[in-house]
Protein backbone atom coordinates (compact mmCIF):
# COMPACT_ATOMS: atom_id res chain seq x y z
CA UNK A 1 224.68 174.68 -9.67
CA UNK A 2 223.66 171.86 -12.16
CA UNK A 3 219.87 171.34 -13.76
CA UNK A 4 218.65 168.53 -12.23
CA UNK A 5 214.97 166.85 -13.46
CA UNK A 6 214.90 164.43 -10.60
CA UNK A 7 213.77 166.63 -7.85
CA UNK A 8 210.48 166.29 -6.21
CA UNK A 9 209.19 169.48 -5.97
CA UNK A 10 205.91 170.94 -3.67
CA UNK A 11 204.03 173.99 -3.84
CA UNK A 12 201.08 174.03 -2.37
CA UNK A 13 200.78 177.77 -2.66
CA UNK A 14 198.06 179.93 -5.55
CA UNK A 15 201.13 182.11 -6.24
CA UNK A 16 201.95 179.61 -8.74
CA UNK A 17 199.03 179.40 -10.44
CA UNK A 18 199.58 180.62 -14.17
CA UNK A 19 203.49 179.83 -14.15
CA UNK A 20 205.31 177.63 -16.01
CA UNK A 21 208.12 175.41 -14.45
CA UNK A 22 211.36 175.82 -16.26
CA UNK A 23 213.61 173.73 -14.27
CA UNK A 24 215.38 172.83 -11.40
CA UNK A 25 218.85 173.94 -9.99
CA UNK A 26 220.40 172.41 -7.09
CA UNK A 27 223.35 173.06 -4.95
CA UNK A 28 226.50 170.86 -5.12
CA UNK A 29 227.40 171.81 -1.47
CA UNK A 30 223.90 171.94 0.25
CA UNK A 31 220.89 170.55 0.07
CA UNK A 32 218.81 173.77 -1.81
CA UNK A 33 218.08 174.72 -5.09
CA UNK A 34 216.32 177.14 -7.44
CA UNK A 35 213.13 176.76 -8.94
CA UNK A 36 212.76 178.56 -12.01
CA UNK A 37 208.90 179.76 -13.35
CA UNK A 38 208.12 181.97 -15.87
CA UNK A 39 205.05 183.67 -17.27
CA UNK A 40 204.23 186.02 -20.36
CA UNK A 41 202.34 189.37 -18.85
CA UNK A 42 201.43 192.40 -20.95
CA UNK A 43 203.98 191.50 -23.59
CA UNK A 44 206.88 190.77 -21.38
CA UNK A 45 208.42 186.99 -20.73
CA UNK A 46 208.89 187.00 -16.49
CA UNK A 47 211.35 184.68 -15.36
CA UNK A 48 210.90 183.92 -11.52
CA UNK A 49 213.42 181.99 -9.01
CA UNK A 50 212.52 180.71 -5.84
CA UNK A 51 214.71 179.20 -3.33
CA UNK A 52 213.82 175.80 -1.99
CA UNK A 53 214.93 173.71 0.57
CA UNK A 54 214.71 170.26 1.31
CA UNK A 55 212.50 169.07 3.77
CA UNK A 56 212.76 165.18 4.31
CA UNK A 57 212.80 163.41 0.73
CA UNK A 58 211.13 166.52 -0.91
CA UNK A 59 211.99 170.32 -1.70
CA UNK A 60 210.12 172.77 -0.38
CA UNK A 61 209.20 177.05 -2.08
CA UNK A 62 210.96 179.22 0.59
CA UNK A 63 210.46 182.56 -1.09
CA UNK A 64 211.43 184.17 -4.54
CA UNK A 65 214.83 185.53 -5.14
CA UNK A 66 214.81 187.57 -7.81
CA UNK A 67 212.46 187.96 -10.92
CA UNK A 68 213.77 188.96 -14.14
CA UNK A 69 211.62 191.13 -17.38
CA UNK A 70 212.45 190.33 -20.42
CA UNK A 71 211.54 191.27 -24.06
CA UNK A 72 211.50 187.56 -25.97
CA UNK A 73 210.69 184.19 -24.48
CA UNK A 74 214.80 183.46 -26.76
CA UNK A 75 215.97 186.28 -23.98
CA UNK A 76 214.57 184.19 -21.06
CA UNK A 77 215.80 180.94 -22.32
CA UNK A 78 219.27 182.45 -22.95
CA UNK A 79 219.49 184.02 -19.72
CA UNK A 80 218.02 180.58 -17.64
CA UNK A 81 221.01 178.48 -19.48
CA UNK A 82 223.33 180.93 -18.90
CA UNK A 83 222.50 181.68 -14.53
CA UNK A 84 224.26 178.42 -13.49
CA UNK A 85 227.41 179.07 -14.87
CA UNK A 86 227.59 182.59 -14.33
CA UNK A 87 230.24 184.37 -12.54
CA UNK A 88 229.05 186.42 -9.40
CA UNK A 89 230.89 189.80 -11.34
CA UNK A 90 228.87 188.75 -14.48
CA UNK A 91 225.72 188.71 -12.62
CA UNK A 92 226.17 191.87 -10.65
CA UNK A 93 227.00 193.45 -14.22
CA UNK A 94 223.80 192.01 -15.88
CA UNK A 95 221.52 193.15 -13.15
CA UNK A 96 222.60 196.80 -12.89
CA UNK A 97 222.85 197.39 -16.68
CA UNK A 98 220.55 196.80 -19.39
CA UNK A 99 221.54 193.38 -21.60
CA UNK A 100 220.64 193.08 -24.95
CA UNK A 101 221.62 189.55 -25.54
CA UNK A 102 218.96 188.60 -23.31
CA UNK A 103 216.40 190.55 -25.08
């Protein structure tokens, strides 16, 4: 997956109201992505990813993936440079134990 600031992306949904986009991360091998939002709520920095497709010259919200809690807004930005080059075994490690280097 690579960051990529030249998608056009639509949401046309009130879920998103109150999040802040935090990039863009599309497939080398198909034509989807991740959308990555994030929010502060009662003292914790959310980091949300949605899946998007494309749908003629635009990308489309499918549905969330997976939403992360973390202590510090330097956890979330840690942990959203580090999800793109991420093994799968060091993901399934980080999401069934706690992480303190992205707290």
């Amino acid at each position: 997956m690579r960051l990529d600031d030249s998608v056009r992306l639509v949401f046309n949904n009130v879920i998103f109201e109150g999040l802040t986009p935090e990039g863009v991360f599309m497939s080398d091998i198909a034509e989807v992505g991740i959308a990555a939002f994030s929010q502060k709520q009662k003292g914790s920095h959310i980091l949300r990813l949605y899946l998007i497709r494309k749908k003629n010259a635009e990308y489309i919200v499918s549905h969330e993936l997976e939403a992360y809690s973390l202590a510090s807004r330097k956890g979330l930005t840690k942990l959203l440079n580090d999800l793109p080059t991420m093994s799968a075994m060091d993901y399934i490690i980080m999401v069934n134990q706690p992480n303190p280097q992205y707290n």
